[in-house]
PDB file of N, CA and C in Angstrom:
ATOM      1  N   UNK A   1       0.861  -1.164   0.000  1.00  0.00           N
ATOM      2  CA  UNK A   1       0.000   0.000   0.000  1.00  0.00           C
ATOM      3  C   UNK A   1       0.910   1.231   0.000  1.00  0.00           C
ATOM      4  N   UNK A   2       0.275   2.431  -0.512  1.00  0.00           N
ATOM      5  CA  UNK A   2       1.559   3.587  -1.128  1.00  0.00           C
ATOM      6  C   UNK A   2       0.374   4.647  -0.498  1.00  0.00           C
ATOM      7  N   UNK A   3       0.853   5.705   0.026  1.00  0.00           N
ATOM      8  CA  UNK A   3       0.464   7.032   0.215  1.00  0.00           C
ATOM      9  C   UNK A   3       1.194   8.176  -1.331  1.00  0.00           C
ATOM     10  N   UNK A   4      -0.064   8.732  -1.893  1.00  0.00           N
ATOM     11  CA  UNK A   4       1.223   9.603  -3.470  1.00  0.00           C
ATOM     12  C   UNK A   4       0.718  10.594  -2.743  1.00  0.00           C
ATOM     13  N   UNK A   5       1.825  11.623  -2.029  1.00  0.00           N
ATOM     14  CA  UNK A   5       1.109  12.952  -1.838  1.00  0.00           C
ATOM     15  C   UNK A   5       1.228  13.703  -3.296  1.00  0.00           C
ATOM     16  N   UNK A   6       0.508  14.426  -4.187  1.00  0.00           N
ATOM     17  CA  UNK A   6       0.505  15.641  -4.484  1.00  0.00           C
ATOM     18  C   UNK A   6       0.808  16.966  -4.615  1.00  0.00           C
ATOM     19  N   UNK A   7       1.840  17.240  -3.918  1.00  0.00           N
ATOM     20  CA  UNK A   7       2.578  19.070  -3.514  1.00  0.00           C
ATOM     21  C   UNK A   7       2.401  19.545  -4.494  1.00  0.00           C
ATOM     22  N   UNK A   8       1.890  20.724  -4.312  1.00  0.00           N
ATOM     23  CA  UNK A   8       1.867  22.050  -5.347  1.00  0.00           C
ATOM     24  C   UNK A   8       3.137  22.354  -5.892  1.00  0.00           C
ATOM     25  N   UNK A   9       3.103  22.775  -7.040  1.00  0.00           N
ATOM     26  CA  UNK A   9       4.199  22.948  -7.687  1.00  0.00           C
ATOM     27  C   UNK A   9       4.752  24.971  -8.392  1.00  0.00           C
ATOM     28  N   UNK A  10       5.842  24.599  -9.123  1.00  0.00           N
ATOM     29  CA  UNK A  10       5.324  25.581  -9.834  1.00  0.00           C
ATOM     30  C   UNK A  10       4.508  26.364 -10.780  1.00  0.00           C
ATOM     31  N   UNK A  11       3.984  25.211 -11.540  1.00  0.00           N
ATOM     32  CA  UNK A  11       2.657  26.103 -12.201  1.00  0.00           C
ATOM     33  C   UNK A  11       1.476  25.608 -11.543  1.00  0.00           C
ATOM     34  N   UNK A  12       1.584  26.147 -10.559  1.00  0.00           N
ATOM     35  CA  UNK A  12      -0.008  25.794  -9.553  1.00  0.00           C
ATOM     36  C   UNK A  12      -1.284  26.387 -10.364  1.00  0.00           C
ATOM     37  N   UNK A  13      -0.860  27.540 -10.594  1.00  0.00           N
ATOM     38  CA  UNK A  13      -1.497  28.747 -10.774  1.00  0.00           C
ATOM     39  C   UNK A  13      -2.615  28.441 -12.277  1.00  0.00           C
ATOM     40  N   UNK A  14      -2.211  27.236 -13.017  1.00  0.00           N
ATOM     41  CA  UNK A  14      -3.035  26.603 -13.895  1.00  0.00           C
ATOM     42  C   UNK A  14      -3.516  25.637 -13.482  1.00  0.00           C
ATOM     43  N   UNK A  15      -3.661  24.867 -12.108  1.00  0.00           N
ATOM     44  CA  UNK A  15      -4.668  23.612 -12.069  1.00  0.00           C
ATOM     45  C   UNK A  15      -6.257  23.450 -12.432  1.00  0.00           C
ATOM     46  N   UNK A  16      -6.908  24.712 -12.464  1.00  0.00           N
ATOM     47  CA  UNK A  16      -7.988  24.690 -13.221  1.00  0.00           C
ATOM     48  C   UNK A  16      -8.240  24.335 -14.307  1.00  0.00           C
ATOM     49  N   UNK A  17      -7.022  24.571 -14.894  1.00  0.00           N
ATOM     50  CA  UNK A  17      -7.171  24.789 -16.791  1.00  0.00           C
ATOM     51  C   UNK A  17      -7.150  22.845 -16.832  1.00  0.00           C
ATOM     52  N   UNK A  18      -6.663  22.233 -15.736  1.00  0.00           N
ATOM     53  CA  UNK A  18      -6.548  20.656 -16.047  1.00  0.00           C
ATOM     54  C   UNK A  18      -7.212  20.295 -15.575  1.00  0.00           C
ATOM     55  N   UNK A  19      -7.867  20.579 -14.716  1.00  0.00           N
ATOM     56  CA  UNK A  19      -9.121  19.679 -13.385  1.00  0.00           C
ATOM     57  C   UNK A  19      -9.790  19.083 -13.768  1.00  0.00           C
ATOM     58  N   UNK A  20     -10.036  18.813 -15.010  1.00  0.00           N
ATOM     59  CA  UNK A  20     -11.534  17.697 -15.547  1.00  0.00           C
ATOM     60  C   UNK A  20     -10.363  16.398 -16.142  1.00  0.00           C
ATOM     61  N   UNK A  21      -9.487  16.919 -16.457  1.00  0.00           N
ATOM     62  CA  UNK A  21      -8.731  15.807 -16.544  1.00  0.00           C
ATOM     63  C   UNK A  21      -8.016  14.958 -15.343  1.00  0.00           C
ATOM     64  N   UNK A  22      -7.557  15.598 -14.568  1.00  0.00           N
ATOM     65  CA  UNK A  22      -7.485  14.971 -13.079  1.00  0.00           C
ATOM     66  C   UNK A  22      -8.274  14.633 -12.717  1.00  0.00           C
ATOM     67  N   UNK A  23      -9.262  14.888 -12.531  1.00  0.00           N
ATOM     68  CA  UNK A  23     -10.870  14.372 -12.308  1.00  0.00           C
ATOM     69  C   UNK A  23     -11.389  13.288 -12.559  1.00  0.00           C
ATOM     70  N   UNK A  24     -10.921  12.751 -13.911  1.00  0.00           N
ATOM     71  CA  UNK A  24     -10.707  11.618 -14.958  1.00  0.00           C
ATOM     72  C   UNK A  24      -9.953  11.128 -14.326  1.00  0.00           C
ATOM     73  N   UNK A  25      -8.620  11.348 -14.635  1.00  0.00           N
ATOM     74  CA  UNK A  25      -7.513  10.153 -14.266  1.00  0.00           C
ATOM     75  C   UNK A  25      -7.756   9.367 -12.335  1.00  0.00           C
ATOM     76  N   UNK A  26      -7.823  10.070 -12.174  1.00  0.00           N
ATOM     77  CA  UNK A  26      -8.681   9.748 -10.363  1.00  0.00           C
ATOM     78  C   UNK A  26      -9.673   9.167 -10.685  1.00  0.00           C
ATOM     79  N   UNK A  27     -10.838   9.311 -11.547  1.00  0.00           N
ATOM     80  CA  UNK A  27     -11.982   8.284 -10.961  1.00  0.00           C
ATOM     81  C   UNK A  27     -11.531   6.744 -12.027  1.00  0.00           C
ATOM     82  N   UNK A  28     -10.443   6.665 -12.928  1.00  0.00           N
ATOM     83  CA  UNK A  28     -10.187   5.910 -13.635  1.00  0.00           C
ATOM     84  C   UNK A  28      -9.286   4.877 -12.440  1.00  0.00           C
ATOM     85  N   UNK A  29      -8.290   5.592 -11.780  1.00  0.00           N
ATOM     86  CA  UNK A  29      -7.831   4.594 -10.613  1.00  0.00           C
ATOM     87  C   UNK A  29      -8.353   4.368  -9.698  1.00  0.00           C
ATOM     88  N   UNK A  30      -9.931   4.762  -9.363  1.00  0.00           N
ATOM     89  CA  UNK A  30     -10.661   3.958  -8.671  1.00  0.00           C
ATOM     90  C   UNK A  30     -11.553   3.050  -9.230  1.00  0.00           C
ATOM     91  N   UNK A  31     -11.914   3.395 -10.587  1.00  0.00           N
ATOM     92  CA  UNK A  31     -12.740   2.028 -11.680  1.00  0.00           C
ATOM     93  C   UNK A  31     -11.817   0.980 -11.310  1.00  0.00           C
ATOM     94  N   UNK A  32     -10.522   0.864 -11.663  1.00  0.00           N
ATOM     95  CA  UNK A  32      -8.867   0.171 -11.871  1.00  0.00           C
ATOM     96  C   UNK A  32      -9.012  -0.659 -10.282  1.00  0.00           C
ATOM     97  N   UNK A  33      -9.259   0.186  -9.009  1.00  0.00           N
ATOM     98  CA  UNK A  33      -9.385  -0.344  -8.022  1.00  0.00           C
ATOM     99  C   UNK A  33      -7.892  -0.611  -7.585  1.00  0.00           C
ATOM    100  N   UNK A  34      -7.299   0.623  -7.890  1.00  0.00           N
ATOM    101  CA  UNK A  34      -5.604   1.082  -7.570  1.00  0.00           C
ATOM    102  C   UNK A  34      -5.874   2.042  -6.457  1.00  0.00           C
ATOM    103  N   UNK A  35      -6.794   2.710  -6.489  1.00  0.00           N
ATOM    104  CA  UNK A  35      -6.839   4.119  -5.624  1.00  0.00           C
ATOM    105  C   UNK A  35      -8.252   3.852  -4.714  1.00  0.00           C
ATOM    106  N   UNK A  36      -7.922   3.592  -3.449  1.00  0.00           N
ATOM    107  CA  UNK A  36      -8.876   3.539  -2.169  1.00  0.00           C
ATOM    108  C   UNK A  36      -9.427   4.766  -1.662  1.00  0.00           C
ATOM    109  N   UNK A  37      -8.196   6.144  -1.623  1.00  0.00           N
ATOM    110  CA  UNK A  37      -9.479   7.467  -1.300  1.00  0.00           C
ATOM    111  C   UNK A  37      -8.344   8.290  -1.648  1.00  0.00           C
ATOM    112  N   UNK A  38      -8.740   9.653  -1.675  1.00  0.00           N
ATOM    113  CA  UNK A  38      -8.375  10.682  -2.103  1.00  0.00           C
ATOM    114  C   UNK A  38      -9.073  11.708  -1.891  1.00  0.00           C
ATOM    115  N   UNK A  39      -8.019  12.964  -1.615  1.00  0.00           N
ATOM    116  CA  UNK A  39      -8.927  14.230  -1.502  1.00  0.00           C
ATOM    117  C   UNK A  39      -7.207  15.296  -1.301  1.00  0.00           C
ATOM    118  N   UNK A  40      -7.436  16.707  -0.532  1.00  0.00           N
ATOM    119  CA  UNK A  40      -7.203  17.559  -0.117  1.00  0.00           C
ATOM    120  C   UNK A  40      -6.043  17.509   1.052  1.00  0.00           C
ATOM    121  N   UNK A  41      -5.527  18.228   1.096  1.00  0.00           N
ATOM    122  CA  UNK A  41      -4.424  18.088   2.113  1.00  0.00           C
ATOM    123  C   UNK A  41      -4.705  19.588   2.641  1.00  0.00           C
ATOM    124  N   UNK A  42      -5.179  18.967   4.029  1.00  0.00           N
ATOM    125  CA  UNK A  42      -5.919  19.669   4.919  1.00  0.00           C
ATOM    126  C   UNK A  42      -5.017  21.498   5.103  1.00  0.00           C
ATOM    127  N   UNK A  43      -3.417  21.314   5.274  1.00  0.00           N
ATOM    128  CA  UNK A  43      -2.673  23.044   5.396  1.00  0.00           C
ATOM    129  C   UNK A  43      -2.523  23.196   3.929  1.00  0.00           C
ATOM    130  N   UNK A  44      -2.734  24.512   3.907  1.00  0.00           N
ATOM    131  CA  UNK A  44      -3.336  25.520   2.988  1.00  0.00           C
ATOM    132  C   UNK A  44      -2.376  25.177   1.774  1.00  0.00           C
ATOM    133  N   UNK A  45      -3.071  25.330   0.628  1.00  0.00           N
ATOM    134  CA  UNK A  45      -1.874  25.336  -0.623  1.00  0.00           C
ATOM    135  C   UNK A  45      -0.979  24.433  -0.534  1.00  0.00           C
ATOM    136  N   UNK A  46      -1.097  22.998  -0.044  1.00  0.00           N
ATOM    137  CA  UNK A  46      -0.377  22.036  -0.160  1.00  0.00           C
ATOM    138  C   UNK A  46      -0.309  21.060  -1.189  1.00  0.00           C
ATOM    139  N   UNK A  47      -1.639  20.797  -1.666  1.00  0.00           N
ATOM    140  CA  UNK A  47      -2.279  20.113  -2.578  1.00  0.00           C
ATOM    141  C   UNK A  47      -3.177  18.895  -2.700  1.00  0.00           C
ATOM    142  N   UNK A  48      -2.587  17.733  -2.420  1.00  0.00           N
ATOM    143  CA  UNK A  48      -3.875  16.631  -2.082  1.00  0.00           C
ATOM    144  C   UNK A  48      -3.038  15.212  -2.207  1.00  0.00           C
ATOM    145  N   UNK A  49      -3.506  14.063  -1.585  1.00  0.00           N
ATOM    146  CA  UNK A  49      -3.133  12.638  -1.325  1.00  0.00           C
ATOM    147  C   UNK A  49      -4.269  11.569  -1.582  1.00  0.00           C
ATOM    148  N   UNK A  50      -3.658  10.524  -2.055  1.00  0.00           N
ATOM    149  CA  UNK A  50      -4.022   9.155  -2.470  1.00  0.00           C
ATOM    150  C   UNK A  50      -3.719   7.985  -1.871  1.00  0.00           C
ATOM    151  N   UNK A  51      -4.831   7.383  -1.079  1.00  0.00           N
ATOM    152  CA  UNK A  51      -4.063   6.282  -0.674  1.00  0.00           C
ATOM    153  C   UNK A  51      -4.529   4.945  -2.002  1.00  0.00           C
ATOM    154  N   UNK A  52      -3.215   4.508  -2.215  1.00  0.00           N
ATOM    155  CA  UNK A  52      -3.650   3.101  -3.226  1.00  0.00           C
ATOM    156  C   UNK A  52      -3.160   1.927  -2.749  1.00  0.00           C
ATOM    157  N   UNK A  53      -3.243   1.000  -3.230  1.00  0.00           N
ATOM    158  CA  UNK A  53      -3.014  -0.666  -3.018  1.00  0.00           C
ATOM    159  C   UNK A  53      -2.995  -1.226  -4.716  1.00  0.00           C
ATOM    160  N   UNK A  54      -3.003  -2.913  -4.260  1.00  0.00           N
ATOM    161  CA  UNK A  54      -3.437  -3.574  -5.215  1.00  0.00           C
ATOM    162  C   UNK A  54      -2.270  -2.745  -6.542  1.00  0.00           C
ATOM    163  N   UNK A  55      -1.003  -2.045  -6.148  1.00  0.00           N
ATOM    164  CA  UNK A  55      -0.024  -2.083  -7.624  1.00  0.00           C
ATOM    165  C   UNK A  55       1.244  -2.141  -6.613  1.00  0.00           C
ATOM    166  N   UNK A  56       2.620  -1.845  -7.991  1.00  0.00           N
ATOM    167  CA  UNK A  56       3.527  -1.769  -7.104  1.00  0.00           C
ATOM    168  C   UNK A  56       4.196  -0.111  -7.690  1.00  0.00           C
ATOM    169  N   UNK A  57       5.511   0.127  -6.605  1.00  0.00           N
ATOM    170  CA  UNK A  57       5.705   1.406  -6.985  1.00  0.00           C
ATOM    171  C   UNK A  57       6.068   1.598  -8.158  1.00  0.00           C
ATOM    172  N   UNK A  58       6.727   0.734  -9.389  1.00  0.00           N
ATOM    173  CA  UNK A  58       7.083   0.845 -10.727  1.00  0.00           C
ATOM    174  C   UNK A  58       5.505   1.739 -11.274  1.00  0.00           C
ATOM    175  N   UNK A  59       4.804   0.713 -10.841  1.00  0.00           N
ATOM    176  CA  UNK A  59       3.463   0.639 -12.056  1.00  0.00           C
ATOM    177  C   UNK A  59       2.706   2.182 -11.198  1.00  0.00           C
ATOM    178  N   UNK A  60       2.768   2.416 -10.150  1.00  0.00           N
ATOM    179  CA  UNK A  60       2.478   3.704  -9.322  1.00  0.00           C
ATOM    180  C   UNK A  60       2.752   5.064  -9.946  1.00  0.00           C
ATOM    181  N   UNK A  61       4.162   5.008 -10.001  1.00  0.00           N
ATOM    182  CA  UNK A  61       4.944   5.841 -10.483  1.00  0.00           C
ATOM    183  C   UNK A  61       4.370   6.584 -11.873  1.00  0.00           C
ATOM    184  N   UNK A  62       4.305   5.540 -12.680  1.00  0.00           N
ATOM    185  CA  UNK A  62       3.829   5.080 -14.160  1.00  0.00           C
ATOM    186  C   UNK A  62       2.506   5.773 -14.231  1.00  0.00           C
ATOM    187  N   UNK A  63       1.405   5.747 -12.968  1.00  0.00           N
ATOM    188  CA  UNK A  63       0.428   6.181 -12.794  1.00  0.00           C
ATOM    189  C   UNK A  63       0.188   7.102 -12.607  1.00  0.00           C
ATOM    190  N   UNK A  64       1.044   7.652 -11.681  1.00  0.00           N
ATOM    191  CA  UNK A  64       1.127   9.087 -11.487  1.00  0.00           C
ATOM    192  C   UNK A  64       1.719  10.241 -12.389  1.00  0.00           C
ATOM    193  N   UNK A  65       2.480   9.562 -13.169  1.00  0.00           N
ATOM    194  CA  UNK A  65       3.023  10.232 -14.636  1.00  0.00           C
ATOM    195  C   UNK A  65       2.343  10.854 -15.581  1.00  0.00           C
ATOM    196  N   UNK A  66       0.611   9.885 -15.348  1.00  0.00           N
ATOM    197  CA  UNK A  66      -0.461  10.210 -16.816  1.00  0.00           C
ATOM    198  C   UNK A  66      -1.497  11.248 -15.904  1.00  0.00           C
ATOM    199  N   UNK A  67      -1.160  12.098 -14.579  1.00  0.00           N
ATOM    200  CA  UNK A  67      -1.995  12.868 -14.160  1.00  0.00           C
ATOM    201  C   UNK A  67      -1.325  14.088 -14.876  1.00  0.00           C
ATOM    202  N   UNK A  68      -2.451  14.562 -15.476  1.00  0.00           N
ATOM    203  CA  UNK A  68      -2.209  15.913 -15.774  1.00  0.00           C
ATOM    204  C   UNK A  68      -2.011  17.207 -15.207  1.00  0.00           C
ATOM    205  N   UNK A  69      -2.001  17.206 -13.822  1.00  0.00           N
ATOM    206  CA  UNK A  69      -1.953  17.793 -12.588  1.00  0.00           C
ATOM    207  C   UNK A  69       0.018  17.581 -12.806  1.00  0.00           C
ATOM    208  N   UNK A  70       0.135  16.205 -12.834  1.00  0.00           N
ATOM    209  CA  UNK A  70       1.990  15.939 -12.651  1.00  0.00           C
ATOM    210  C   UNK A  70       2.496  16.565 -14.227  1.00  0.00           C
ATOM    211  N   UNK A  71       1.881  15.827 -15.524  1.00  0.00           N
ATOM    212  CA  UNK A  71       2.515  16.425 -16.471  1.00  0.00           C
ATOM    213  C   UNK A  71       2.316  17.874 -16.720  1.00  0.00           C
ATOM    214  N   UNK A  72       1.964  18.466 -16.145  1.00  0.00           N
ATOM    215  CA  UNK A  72       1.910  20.090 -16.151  1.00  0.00           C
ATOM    216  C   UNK A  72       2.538  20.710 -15.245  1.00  0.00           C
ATOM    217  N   UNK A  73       3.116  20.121 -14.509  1.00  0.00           N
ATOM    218  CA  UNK A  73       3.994  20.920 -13.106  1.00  0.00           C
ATOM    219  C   UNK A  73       3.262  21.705 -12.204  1.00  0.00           C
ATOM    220  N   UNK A  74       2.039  20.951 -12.227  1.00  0.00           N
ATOM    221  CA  UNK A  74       0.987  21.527 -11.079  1.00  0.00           C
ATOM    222  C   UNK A  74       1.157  20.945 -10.030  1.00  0.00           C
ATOM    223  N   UNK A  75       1.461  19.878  -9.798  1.00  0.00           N
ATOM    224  CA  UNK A  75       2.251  19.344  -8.958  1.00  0.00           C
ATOM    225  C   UNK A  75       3.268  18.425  -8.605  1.00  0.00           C
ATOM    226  N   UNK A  76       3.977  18.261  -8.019  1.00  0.00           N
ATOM    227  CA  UNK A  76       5.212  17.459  -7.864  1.00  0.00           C
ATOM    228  C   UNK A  76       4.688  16.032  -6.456  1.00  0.00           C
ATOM    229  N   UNK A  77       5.299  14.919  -7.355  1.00  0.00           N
ATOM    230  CA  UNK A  77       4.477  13.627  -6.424  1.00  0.00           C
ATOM    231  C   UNK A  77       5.623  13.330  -5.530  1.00  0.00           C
ATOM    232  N   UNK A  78       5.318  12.688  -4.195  1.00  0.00           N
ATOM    233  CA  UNK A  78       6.272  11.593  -3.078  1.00  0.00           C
ATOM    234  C   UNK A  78       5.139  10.716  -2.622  1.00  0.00           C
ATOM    235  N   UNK A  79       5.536   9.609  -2.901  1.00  0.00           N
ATOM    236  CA  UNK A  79       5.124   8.280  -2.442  1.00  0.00           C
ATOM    237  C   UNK A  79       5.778   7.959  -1.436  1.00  0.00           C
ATOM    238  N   UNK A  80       5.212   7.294  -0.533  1.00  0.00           N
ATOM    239  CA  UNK A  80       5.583   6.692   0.454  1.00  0.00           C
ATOM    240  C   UNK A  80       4.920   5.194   0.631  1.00  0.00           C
ATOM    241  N   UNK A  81       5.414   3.957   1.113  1.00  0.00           N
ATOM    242  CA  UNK A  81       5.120   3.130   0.945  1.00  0.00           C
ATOM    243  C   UNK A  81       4.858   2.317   2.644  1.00  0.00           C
ATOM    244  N   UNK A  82       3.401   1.198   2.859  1.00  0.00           N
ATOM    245  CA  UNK A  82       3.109   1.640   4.074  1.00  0.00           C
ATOM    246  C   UNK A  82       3.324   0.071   4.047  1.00  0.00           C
ATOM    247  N   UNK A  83       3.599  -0.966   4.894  1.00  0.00           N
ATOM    248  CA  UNK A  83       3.048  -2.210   4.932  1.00  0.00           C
ATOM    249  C   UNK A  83       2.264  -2.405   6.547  1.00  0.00           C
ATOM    250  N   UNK A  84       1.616  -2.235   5.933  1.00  0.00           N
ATOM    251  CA  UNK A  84       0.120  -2.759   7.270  1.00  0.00           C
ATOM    252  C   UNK A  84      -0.113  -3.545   7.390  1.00  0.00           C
ATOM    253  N   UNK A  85       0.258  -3.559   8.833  1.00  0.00           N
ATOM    254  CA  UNK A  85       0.525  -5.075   9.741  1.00  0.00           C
ATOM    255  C   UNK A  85      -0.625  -5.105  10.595  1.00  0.00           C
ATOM    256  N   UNK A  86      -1.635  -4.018  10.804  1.00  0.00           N
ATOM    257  CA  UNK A  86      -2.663  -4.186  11.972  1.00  0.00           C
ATOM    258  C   UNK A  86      -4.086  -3.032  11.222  1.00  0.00           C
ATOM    259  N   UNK A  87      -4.733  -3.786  10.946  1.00  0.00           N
ATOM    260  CA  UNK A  87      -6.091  -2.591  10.307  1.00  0.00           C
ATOM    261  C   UNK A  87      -7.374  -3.500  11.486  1.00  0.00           C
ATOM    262  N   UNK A  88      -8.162  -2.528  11.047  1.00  0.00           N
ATOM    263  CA  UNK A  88      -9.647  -2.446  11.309  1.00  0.00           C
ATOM    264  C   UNK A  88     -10.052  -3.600  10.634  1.00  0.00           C
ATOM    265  N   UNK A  89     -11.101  -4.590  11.095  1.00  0.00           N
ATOM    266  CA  UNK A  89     -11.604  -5.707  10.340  1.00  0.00           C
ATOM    267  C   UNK A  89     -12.193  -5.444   9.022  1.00  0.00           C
ATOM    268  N   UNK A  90     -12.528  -4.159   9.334  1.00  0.00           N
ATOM    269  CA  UNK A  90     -13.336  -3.692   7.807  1.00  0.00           C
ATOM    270  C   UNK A  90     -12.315  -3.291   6.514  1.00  0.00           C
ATOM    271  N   UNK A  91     -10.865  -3.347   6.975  1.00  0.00           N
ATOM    272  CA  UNK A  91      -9.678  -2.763   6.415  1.00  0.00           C
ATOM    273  C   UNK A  91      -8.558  -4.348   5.945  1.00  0.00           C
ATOM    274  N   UNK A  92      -9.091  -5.288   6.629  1.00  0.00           N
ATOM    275  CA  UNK A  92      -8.235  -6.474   6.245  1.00  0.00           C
ATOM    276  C   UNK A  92      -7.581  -6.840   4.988  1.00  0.00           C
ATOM    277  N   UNK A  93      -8.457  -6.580   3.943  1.00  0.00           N
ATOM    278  CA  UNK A  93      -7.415  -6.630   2.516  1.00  0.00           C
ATOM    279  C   UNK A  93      -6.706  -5.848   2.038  1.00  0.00           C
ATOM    280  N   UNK A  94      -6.279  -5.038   3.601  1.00  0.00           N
ATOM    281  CA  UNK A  94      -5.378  -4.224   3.040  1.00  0.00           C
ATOM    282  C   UNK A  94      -4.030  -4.952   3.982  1.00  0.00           C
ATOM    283  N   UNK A  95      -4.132  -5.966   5.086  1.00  0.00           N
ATOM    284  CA  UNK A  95      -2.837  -6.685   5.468  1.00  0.00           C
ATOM    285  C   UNK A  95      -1.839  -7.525   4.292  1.00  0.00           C
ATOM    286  N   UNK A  96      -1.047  -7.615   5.468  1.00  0.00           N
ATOM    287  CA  UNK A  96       0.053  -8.059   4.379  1.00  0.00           C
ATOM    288  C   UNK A  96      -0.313 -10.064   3.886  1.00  0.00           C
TER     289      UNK A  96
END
């Protein structure tokens, strides 16, 4: 399981002009059933996070490449990678 944060970048200042396409590519990695939730990163002007499963960081990476948010330098990605050893029963397919 991978956390992709999102950070704002330098051309922040156009993420509108792409948002229906991010919009897209996000609800496409949850059709895919790569991407478990997503939203906003709560301090100001930071940008937003994904938690996914079910890939690995090659194919992640790869994923995060075709957001148009990343190929526009709206924002710059860090993954972090989690292995969960203890969830909620309702969270189990997400153990190792």
């Amino acid at each position: 399981m991978f956390i992709a944060l999102l950070k704002l970048s330098a051309n922040r200042a156009r993420a509108g002009d792409f948002l229906e396409g991010h919009k897209a590519w996000l609800k496409r990695g949850f059709d895919e059933g790569v991407f478990l939730a997503a939203g906003t990163l709560k301090a100001p002007d930071e940008g937003g996070g994904i938690l996914t499963h079910n890939t690995d960081r090659a194919a992640l990476e790869a994923r995060l490449a075709e957001d148009p948010f990343v190929a526009q330098d709206v924002v710059r990605t860090e993954v972090t990678e989690i292995g969960a050893s203890m969830t909620d029963p309702r969270l189990s397919f997400l153990g190792a």
